[in-house]
PDB file of N, CA and C in Angstrom:
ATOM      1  N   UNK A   1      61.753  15.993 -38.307  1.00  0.00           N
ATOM      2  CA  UNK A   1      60.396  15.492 -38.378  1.00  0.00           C
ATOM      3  C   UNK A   1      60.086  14.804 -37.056  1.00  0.00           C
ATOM      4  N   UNK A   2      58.784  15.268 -36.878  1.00  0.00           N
ATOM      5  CA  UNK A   2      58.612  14.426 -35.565  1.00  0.00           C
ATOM      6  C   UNK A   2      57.421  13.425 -35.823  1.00  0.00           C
ATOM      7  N   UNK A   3      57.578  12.696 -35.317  1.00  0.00           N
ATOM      8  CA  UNK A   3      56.170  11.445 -35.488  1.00  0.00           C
ATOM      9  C   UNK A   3      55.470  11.233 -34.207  1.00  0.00           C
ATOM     10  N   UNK A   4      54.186  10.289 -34.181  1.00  0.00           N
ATOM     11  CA  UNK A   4      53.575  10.645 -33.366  1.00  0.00           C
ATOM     12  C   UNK A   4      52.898   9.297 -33.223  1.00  0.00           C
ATOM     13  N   UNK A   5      52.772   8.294 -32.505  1.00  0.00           N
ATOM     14  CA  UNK A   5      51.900   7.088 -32.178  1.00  0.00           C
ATOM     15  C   UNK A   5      50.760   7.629 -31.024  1.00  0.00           C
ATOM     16  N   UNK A   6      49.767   6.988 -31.042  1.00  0.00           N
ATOM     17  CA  UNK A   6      48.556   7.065 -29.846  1.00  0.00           C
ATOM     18  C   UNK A   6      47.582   7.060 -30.348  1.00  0.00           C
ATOM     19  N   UNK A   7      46.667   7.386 -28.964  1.00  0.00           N
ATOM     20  CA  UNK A   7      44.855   6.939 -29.217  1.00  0.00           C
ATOM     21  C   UNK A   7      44.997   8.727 -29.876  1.00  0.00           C
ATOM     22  N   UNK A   8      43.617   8.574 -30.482  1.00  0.00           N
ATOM     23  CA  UNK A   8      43.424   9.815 -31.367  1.00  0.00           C
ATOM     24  C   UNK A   8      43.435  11.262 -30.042  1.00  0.00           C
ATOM     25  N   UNK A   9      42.716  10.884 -28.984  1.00  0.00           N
ATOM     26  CA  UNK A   9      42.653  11.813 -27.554  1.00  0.00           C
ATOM     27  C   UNK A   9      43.546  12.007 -26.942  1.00  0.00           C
ATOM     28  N   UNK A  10      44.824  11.402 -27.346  1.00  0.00           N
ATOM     29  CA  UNK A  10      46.024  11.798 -26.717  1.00  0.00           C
ATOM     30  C   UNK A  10      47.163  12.582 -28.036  1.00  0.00           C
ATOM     31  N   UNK A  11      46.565  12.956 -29.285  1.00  0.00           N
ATOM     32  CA  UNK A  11      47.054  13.455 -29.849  1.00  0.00           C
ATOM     33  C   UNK A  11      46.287  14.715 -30.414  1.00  0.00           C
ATOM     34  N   UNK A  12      45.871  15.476 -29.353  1.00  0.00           N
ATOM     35  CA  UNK A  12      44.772  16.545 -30.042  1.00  0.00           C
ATOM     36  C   UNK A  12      45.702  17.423 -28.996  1.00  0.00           C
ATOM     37  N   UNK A  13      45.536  19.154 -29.805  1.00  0.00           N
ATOM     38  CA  UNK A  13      46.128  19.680 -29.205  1.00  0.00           C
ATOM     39  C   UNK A  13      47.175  20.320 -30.414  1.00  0.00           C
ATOM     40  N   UNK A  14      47.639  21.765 -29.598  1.00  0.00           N
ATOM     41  CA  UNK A  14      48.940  22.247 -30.063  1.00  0.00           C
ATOM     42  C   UNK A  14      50.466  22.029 -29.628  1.00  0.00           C
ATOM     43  N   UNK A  15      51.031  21.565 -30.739  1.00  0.00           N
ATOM     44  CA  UNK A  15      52.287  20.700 -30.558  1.00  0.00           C
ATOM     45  C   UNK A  15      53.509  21.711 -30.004  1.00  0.00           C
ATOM     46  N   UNK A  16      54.737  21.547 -28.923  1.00  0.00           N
ATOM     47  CA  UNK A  16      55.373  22.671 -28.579  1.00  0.00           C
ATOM     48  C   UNK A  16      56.591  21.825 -27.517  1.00  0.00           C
ATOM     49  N   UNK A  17      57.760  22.658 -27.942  1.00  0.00           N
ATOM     50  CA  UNK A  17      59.387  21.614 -27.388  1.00  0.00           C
ATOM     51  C   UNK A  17      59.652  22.670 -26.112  1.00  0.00           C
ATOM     52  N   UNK A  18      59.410  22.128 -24.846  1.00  0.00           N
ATOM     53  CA  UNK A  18      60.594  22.995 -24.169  1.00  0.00           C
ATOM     54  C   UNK A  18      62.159  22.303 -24.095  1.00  0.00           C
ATOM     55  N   UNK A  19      62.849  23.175 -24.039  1.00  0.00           N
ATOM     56  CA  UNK A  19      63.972  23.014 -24.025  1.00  0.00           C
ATOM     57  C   UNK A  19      65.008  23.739 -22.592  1.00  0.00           C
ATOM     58  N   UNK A  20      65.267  22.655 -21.461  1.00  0.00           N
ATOM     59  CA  UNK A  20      66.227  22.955 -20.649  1.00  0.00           C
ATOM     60  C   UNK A  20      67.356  22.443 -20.722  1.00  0.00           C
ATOM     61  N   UNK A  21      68.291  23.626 -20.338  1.00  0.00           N
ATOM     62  CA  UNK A  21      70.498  22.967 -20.439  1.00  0.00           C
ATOM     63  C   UNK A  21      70.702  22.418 -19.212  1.00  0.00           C
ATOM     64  N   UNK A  22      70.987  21.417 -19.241  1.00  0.00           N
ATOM     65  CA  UNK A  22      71.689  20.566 -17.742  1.00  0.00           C
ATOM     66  C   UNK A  22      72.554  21.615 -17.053  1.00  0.00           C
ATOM     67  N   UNK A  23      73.514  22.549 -17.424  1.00  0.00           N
ATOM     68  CA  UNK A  23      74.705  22.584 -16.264  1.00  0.00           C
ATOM     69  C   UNK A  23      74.311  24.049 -16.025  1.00  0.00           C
ATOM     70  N   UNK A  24      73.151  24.851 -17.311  1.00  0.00           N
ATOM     71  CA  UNK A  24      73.038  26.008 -16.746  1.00  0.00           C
ATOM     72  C   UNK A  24      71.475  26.452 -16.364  1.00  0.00           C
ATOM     73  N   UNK A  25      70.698  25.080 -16.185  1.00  0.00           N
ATOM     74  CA  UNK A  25      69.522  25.293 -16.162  1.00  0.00           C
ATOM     75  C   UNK A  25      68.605  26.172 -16.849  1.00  0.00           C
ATOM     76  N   UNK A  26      68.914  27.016 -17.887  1.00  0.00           N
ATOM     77  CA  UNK A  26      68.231  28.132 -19.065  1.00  0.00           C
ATOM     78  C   UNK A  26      67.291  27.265 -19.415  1.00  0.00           C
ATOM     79  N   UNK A  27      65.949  27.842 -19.533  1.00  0.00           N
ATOM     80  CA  UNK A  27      64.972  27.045 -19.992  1.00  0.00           C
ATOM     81  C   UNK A  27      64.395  27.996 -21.192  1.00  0.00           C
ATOM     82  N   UNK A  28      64.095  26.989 -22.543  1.00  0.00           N
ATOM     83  CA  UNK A  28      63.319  27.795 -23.240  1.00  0.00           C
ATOM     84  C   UNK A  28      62.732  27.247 -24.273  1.00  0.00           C
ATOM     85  N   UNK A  29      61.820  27.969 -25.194  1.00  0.00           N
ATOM     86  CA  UNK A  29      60.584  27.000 -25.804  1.00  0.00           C
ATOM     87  C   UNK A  29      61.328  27.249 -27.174  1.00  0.00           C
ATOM     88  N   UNK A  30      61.676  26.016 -27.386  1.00  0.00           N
ATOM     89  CA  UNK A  30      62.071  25.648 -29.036  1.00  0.00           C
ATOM     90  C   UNK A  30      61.149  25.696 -30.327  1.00  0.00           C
ATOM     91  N   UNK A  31      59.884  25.220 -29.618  1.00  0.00           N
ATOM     92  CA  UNK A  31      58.626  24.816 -30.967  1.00  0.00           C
ATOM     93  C   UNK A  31      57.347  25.363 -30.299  1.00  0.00           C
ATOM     94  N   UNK A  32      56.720  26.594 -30.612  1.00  0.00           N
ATOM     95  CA  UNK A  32      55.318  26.360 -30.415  1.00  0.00           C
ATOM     96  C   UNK A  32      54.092  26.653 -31.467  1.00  0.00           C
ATOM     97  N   UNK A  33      52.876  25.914 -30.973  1.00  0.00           N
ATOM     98  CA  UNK A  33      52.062  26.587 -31.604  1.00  0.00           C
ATOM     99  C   UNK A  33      52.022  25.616 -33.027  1.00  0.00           C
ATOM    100  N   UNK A  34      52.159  24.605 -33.224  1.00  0.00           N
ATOM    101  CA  UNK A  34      52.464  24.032 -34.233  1.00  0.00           C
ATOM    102  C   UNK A  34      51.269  23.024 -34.039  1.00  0.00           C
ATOM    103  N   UNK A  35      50.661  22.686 -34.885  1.00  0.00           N
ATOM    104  CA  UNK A  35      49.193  21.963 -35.388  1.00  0.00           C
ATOM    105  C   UNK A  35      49.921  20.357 -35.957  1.00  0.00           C
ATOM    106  N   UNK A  36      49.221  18.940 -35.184  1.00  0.00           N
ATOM    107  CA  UNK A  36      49.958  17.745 -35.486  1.00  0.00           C
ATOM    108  C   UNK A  36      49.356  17.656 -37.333  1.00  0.00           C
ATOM    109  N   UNK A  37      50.096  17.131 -38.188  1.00  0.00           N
ATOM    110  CA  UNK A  37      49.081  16.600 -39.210  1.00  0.00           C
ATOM    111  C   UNK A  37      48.749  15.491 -39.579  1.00  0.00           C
ATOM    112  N   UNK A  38      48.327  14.770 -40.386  1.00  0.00           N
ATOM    113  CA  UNK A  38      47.805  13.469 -40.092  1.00  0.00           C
ATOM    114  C   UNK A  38      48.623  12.290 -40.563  1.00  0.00           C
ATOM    115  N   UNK A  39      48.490  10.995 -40.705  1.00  0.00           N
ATOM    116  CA  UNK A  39      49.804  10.069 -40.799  1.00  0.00           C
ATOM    117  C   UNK A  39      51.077  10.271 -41.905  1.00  0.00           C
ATOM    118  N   UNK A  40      51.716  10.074 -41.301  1.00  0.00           N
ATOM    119  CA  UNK A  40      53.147  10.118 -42.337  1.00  0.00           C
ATOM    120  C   UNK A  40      53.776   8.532 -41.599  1.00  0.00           C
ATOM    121  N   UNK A  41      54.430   8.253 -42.696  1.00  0.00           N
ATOM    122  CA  UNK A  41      55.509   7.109 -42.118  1.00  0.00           C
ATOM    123  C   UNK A  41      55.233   6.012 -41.550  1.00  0.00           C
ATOM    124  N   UNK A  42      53.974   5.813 -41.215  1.00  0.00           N
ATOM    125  CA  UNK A  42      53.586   4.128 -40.606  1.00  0.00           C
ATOM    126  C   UNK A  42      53.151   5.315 -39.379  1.00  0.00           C
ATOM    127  N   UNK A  43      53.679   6.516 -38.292  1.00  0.00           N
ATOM    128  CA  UNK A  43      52.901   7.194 -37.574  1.00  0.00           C
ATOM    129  C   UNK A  43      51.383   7.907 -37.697  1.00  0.00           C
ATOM    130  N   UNK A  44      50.782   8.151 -36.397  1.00  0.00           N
ATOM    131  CA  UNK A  44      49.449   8.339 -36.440  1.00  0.00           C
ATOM    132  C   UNK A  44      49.375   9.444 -36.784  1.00  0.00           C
ATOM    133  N   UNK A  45      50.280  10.563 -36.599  1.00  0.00           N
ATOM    134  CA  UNK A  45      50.541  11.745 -36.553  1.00  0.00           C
ATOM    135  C   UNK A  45      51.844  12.583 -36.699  1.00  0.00           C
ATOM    136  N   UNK A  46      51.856  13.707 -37.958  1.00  0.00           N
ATOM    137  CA  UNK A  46      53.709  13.997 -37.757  1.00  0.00           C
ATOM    138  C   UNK A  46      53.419  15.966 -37.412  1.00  0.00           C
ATOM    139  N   UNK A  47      55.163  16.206 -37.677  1.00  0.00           N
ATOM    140  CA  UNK A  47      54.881  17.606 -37.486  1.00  0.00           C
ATOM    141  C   UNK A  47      56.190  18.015 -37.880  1.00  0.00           C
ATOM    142  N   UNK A  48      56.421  18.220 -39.069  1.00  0.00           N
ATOM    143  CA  UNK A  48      57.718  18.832 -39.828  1.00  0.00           C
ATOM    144  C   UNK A  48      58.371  20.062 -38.817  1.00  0.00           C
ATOM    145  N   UNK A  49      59.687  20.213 -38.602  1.00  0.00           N
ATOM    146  CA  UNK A  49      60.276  21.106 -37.948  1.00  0.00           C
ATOM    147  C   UNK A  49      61.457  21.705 -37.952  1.00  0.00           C
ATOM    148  N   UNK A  50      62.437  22.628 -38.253  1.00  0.00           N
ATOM    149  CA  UNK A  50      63.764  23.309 -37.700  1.00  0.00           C
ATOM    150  C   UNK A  50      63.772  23.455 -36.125  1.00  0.00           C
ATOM    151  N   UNK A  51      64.941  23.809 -35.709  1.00  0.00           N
ATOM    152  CA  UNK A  51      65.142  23.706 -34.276  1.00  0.00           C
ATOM    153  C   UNK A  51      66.925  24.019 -33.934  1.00  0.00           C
ATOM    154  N   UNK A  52      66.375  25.185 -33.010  1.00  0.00           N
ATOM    155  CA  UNK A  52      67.795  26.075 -32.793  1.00  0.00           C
ATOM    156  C   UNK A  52      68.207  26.172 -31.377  1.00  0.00           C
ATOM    157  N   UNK A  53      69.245  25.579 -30.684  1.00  0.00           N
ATOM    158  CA  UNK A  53      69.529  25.684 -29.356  1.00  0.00           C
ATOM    159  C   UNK A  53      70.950  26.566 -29.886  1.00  0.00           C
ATOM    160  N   UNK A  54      70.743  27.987 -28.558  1.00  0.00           N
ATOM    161  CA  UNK A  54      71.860  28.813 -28.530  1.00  0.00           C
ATOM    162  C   UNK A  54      73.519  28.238 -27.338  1.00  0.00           C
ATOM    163  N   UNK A  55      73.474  27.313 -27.403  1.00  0.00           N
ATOM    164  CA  UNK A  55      74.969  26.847 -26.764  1.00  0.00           C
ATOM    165  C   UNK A  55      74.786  25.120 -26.689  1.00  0.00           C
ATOM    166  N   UNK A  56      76.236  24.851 -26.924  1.00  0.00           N
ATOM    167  CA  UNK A  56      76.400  23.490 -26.472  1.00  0.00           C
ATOM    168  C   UNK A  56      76.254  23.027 -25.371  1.00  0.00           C
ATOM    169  N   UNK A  57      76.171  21.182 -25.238  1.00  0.00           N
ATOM    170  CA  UNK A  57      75.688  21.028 -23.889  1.00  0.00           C
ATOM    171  C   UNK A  57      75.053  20.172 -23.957  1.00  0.00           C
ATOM    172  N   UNK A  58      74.176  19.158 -23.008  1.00  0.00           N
ATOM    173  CA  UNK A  58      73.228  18.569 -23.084  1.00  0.00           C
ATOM    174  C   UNK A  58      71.710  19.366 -22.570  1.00  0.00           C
ATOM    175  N   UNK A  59      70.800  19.159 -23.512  1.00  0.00           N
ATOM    176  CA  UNK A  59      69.802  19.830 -23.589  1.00  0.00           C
ATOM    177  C   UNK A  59      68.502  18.083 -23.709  1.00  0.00           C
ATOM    178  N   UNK A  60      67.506  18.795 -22.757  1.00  0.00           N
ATOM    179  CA  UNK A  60      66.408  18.490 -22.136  1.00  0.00           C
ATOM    180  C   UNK A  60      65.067  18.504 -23.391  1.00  0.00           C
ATOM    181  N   UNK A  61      64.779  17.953 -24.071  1.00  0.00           N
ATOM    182  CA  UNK A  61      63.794  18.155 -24.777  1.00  0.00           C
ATOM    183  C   UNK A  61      62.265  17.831 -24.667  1.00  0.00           C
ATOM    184  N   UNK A  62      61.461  18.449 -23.931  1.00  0.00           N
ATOM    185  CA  UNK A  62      59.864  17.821 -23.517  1.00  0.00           C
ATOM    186  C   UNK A  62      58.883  18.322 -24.383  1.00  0.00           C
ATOM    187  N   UNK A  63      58.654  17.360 -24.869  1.00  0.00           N
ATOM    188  CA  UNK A  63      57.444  17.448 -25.962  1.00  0.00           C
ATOM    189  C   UNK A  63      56.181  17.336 -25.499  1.00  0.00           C
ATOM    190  N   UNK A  64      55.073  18.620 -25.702  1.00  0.00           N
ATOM    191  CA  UNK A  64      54.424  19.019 -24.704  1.00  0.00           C
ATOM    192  C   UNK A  64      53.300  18.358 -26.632  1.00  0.00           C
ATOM    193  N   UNK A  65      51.686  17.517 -25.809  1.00  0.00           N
ATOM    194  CA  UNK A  65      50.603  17.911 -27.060  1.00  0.00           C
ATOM    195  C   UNK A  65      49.656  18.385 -25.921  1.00  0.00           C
ATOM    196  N   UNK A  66      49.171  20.055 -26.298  1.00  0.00           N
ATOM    197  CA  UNK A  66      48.247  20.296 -25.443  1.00  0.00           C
ATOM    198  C   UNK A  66      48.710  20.543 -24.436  1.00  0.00           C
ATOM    199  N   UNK A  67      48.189  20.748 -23.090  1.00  0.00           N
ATOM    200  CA  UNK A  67      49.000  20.793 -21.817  1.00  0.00           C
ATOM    201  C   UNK A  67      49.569  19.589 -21.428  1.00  0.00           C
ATOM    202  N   UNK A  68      49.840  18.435 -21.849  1.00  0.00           N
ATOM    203  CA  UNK A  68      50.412  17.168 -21.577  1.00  0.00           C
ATOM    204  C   UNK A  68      51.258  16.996 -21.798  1.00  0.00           C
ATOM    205  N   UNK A  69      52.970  16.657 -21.225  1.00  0.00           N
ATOM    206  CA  UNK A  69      54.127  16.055 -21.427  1.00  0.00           C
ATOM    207  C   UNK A  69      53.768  14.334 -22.586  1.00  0.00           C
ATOM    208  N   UNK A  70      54.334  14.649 -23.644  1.00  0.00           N
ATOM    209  CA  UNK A  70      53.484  13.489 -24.479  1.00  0.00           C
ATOM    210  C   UNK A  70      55.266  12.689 -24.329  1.00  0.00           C
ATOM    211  N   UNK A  71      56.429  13.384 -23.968  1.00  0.00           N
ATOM    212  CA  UNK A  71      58.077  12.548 -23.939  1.00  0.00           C
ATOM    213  C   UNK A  71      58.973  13.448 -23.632  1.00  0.00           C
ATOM    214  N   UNK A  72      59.883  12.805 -23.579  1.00  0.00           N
ATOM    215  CA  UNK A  72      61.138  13.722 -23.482  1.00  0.00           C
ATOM    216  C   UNK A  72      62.511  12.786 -24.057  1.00  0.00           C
ATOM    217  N   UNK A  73      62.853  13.807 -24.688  1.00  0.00           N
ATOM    218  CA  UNK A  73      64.651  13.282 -25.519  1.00  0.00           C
ATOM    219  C   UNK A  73      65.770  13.609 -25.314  1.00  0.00           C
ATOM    220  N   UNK A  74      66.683  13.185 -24.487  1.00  0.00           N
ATOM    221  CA  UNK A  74      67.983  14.311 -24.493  1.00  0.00           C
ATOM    222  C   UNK A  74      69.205  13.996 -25.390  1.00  0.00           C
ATOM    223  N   UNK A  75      69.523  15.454 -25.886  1.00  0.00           N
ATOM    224  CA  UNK A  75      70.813  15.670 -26.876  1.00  0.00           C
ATOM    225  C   UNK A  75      71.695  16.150 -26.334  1.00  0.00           C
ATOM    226  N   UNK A  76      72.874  16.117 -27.186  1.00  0.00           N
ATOM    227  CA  UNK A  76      74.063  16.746 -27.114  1.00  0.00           C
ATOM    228  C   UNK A  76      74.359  17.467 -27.954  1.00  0.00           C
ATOM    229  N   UNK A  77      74.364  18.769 -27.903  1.00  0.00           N
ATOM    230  CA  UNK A  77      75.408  19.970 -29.047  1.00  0.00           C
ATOM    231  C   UNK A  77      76.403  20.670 -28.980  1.00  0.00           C
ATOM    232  N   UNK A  78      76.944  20.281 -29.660  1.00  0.00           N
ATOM    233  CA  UNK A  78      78.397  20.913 -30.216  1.00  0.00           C
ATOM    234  C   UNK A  78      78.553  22.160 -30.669  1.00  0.00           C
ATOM    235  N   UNK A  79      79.026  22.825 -30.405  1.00  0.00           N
ATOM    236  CA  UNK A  79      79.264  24.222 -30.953  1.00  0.00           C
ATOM    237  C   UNK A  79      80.071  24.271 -32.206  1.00  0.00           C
ATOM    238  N   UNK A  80      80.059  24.865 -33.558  1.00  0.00           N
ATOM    239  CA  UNK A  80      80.320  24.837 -34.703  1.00  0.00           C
ATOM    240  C   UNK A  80      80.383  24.045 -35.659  1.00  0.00           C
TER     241      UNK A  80
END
């Protein structure tokens, strides 16, 4: 689940994850095309989700609303 704080104009837009690997630079889009919906959780805005990276590693997560970088998160995955 993703949540979402801000002014209402910074949360308009279609919601979408790129995803780059630190050591092999592969870049690729995890989430697109996904519509925010309206409060969940004490947030202004959420957006229910699955999410599949093909190798371990630390991976780059930029959360794009609209053409705007709205954050970015980085993980670590483990293989099996």
């Amino acid at each position: 689940m993703w949540h979402f704080w801000g002014k209402e104009d910074e949360l308009e837009g279609e919601f979408k994850v790129m995803a780059s690997h630190k050591e092999s630079g592969e870049q690729i889009a995890i989430l697109e095309g996904h519509s925010l919906a309206g409060p969940y959780n004490g947030a202004d805005r959420h957006v229910p989700s699955n999410m599949s990276l093909p190798k371990e590693g630390i991976w780059k997560l930029d959360a794009y609303i609209g053409d705007k970088l709205f954050g970015t998160i980085f993980i670590k995955v483990y293989e099996g």
